[in-house]
C-alpha atoms as a PDB file:
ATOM      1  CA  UNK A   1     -21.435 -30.211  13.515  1.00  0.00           C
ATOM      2  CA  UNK A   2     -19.466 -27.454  12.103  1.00  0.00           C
ATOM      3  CA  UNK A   3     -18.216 -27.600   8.413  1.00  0.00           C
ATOM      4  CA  UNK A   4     -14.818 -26.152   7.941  1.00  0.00           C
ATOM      5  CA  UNK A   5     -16.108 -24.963   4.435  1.00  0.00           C
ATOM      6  CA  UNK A   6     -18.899 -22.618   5.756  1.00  0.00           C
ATOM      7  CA  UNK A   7     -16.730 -20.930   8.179  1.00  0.00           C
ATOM      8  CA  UNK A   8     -15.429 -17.811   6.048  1.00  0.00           C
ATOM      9  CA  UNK A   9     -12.350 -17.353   7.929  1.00  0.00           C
ATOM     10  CA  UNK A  10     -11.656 -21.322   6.791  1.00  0.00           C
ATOM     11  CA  UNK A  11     -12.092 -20.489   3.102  1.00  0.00           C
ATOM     12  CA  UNK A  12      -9.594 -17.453   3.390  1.00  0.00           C
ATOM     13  CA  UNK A  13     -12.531 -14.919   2.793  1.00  0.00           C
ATOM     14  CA  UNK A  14     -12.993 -11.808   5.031  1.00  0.00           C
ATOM     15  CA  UNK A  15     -16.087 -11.571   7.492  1.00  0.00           C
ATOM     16  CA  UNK A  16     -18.783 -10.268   6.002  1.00  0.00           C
ATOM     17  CA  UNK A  17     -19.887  -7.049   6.915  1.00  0.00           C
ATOM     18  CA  UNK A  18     -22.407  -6.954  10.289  1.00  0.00           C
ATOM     19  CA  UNK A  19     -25.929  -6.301   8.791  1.00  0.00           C
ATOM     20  CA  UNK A  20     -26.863  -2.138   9.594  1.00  0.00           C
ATOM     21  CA  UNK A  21     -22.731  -1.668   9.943  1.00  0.00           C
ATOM     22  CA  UNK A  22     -22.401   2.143   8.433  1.00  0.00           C
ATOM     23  CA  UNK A  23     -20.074   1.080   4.999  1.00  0.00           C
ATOM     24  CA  UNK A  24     -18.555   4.700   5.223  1.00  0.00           C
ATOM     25  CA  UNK A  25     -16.565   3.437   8.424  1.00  0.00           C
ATOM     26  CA  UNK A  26     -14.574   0.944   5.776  1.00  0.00           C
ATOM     27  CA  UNK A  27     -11.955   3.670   3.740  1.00  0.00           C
ATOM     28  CA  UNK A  28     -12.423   1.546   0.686  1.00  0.00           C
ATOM     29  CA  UNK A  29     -16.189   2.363   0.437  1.00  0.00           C
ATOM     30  CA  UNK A  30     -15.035   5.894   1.255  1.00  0.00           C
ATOM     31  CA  UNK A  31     -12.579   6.007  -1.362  1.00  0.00           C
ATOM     32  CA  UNK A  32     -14.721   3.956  -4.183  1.00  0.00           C
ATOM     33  CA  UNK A  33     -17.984   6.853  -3.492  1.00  0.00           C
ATOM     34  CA  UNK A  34     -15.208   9.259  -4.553  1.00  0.00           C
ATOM     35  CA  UNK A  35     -13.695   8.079  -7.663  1.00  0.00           C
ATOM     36  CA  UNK A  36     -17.213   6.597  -8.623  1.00  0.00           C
ATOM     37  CA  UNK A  37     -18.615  10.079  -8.319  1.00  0.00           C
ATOM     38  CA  UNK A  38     -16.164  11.385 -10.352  1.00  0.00           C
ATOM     39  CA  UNK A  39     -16.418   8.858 -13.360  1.00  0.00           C
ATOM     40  CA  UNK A  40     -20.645   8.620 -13.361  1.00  0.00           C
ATOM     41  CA  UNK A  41     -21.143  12.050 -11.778  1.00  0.00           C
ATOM     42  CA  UNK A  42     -22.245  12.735  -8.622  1.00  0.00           C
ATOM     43  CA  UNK A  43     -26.337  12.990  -9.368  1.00  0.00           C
ATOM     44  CA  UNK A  44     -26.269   9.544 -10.729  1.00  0.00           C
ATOM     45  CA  UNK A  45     -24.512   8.053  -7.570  1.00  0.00           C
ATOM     46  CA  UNK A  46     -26.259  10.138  -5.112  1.00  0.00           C
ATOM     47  CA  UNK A  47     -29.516   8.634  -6.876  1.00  0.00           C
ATOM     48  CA  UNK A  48     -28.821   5.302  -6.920  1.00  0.00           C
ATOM     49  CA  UNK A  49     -27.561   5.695  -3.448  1.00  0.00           C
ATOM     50  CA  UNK A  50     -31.031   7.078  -2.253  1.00  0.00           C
ATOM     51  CA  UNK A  51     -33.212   4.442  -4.660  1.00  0.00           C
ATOM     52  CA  UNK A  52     -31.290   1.556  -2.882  1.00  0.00           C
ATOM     53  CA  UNK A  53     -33.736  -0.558  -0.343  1.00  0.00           C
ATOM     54  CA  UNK A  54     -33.104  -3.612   1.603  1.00  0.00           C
ATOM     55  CA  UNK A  55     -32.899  -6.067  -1.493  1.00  0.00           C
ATOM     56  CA  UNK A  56     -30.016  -3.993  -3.357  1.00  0.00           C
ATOM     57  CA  UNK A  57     -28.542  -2.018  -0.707  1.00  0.00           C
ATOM     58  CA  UNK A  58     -25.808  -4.558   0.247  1.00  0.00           C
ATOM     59  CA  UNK A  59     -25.043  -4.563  -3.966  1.00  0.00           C
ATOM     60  CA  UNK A  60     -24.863  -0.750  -4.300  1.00  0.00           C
ATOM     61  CA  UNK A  61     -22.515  -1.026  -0.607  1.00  0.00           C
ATOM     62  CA  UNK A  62     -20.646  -3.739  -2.479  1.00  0.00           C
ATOM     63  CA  UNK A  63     -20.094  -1.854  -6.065  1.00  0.00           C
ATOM     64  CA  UNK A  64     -18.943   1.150  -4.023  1.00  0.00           C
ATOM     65  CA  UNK A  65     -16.385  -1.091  -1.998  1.00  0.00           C
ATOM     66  CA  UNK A  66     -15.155  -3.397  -4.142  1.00  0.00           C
ATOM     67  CA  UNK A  67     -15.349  -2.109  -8.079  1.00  0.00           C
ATOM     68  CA  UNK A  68     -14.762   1.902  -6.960  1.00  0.00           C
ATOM     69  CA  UNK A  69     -12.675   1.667  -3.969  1.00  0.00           C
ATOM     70  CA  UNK A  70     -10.377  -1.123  -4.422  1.00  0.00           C
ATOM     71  CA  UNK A  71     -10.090  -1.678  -8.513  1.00  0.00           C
ATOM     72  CA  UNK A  72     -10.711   1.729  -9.836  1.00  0.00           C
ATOM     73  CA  UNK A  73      -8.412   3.048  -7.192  1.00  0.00           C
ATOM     74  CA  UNK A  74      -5.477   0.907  -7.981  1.00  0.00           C
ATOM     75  CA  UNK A  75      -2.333   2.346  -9.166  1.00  0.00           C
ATOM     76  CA  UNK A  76      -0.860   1.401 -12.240  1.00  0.00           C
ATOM     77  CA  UNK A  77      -3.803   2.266 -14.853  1.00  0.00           C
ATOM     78  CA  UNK A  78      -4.908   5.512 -15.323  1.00  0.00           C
ATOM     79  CA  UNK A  79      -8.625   6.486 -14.949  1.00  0.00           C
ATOM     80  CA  UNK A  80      -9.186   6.687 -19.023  1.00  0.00           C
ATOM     81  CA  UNK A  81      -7.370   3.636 -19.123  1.00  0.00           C
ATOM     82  CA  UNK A  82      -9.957   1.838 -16.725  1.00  0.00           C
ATOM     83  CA  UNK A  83     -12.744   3.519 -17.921  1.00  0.00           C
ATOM     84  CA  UNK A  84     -12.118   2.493 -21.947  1.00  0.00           C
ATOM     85  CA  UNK A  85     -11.478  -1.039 -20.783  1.00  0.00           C
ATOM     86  CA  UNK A  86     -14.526  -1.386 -19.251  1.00  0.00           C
ATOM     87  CA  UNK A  87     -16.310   0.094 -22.383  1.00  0.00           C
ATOM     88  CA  UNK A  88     -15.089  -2.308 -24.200  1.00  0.00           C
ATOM     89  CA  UNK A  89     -15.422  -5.159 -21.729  1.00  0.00           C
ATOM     90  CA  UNK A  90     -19.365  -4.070 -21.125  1.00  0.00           C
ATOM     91  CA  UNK A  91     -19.496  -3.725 -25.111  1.00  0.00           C
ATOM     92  CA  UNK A  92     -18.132  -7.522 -25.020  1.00  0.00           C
ATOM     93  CA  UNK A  93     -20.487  -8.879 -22.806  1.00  0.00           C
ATOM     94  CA  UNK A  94     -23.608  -6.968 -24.595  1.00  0.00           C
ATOM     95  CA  UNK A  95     -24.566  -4.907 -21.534  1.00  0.00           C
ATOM     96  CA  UNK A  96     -25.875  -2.023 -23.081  1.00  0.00           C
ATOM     97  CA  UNK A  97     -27.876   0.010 -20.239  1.00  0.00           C
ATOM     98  CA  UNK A  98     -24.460  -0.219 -17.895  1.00  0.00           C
ATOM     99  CA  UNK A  99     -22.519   0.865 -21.370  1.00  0.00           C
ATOM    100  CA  UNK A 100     -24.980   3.485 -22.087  1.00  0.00           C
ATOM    101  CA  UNK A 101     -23.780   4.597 -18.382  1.00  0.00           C
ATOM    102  CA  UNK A 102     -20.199   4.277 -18.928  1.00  0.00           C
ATOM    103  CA  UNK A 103     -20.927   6.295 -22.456  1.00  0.00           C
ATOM    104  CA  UNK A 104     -22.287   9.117 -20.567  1.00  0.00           C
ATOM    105  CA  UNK A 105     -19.590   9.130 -18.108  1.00  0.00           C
ATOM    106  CA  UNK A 106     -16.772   9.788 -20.676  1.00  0.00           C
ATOM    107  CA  UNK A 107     -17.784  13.256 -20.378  1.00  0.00           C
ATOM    108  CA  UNK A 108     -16.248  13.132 -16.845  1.00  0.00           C
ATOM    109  CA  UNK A 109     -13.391  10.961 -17.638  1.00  0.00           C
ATOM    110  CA  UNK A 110     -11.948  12.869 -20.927  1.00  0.00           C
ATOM    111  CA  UNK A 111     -12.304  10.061 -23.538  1.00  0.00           C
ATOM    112  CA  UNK A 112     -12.915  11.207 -26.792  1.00  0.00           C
ATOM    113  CA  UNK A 113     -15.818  10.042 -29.198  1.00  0.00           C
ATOM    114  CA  UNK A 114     -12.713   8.844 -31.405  1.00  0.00           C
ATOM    115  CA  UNK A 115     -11.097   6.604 -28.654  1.00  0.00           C
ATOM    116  CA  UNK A 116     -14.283   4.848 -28.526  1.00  0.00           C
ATOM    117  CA  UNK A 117     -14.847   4.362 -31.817  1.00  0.00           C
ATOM    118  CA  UNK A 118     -11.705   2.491 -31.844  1.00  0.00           C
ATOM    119  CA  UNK A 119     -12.071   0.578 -28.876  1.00  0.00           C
ATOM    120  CA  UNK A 120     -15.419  -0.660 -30.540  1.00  0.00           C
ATOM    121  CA  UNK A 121     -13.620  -1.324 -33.891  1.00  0.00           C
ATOM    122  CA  UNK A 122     -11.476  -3.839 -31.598  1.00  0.00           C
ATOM    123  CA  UNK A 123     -14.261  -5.111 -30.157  1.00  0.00           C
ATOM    124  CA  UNK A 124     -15.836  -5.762 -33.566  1.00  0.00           C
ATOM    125  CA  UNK A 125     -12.730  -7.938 -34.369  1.00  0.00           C
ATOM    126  CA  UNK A 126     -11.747 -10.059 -31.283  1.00  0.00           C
ATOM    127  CA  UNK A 127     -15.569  -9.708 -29.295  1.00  0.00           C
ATOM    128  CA  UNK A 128     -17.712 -10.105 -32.868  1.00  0.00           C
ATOM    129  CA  UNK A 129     -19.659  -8.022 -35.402  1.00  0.00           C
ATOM    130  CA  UNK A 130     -22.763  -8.434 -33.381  1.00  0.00           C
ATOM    131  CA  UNK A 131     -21.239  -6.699 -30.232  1.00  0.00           C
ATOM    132  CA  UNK A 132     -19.345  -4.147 -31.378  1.00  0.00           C
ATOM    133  CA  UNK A 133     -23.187  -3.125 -33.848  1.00  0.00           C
ATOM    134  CA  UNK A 134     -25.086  -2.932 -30.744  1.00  0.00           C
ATOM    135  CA  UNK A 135     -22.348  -0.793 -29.207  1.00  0.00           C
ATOM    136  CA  UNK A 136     -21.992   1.567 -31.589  1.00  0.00           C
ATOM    137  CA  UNK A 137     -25.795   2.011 -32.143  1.00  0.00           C
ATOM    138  CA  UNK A 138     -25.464   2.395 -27.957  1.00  0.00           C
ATOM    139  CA  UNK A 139     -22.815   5.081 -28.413  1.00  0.00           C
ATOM    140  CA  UNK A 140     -24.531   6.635 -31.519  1.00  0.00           C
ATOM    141  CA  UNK A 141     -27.761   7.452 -29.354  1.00  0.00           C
ATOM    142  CA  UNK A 142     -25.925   8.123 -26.380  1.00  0.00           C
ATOM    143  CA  UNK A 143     -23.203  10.812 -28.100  1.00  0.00           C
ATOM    144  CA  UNK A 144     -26.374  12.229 -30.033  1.00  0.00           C
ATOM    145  CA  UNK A 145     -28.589  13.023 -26.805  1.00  0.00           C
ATOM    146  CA  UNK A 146     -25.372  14.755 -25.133  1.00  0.00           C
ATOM    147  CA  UNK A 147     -24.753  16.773 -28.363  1.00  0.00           C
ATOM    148  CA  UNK A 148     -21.830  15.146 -29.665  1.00  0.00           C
ATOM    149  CA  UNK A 149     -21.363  15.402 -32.917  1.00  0.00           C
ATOM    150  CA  UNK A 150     -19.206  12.386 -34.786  1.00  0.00           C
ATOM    151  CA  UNK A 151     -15.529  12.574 -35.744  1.00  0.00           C
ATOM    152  CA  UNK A 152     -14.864  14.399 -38.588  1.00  0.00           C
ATOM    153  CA  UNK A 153     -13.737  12.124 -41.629  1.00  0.00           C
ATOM    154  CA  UNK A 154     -10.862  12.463 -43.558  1.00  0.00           C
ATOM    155  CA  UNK A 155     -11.275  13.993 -47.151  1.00  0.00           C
ATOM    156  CA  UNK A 156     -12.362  11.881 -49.823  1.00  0.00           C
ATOM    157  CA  UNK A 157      -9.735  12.934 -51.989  1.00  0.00           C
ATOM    158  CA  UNK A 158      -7.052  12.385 -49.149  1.00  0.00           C
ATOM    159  CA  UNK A 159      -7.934   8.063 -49.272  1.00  0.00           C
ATOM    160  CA  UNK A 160      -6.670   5.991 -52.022  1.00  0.00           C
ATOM    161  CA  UNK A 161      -9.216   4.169 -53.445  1.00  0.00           C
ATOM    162  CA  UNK A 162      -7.561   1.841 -56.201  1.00  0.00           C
ATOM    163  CA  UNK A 163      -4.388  -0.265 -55.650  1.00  0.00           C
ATOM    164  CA  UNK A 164      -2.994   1.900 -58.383  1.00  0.00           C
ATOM    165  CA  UNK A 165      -3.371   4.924 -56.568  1.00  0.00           C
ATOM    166  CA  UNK A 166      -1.563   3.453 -53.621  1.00  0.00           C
ATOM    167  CA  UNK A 167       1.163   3.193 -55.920  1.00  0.00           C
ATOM    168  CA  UNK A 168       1.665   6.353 -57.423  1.00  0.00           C
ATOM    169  CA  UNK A 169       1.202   7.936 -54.057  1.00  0.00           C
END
């Protein structure tokens, strides 16, 4: 007896992918290896590429496909764009090795060490304290081991610090 909701085709999903298939025959694997190479740099793919085995190969197939070559490809956002979002999405969810990652990528992707400090100052506010602490102490380390030095701050003088100053300002 055949169950109309395990046939895929039923559910609207697409076939899945014959086990051994080569993924590089599908253009959206072919595009995704491209742009993900270019956000997390090409040793880091190439290596998690080569470390995959049977149990995570159809993931790393997957991530390639799906996140790389049909989000991150999109029009409409820019790469930045996409890659602060999910900075501050991965900062949300308190997954600090894959935001350690993304961290390191920035490099490849032009943000500046200011633009995430304030897309961690917004986390802080509508994701909580908590998440946007571990973050930063993520980004802090991270920054540090490439080399990059913090923002400078403004002058002390420059800042009001009394309500009267404000005013006479």
């Amino acid at each position: 007896m055949s169950d109309s909701t395990s046939d895929p085709k039923r559910r609207g999903e697409a076939e899945p992918r014959a086990r051994g298939a080569d993924p590089r025959a599908d253009s959206s694997w072919a595009r995704g290896l491209e742009v993900r190479k270019a956000v997390l740099g090409g040793a880091h793919v190439e290596r998690a590429l080569a470390g995959a085995n049977d149990f995570d190969r159809d993931f790393q197939e997957y991530i390639t496909r799906a996140a790389w070559g049909e989000i991150w490809t999109r029009p409409g956002l820019p790469v930045p764009t996409r890659h602060l979002l999910t900075i501050v999405m991965l900062a949300t969810l308190n997954r600090q090795e894959e935001l350690a990652m993304h961290l390191e990528a920035t490099k490849n992707t032009g943000l500046s060490v200011d633009e995430v400090k304030e897309a961690l100052m917004q986390v802080a506010v509508y994701a909580g304290v908590p998440a946007a602490h571990a973050a930063i102490k993520t980004a802090k380390r991270v920054f540090a081991a490439r080399g990059v030095s913090d923002p400078p701050l403004p002058e002390i003088g420059s800042l009001p610090l009394t309500r009267e100053a404000e005013r006479n300002e």
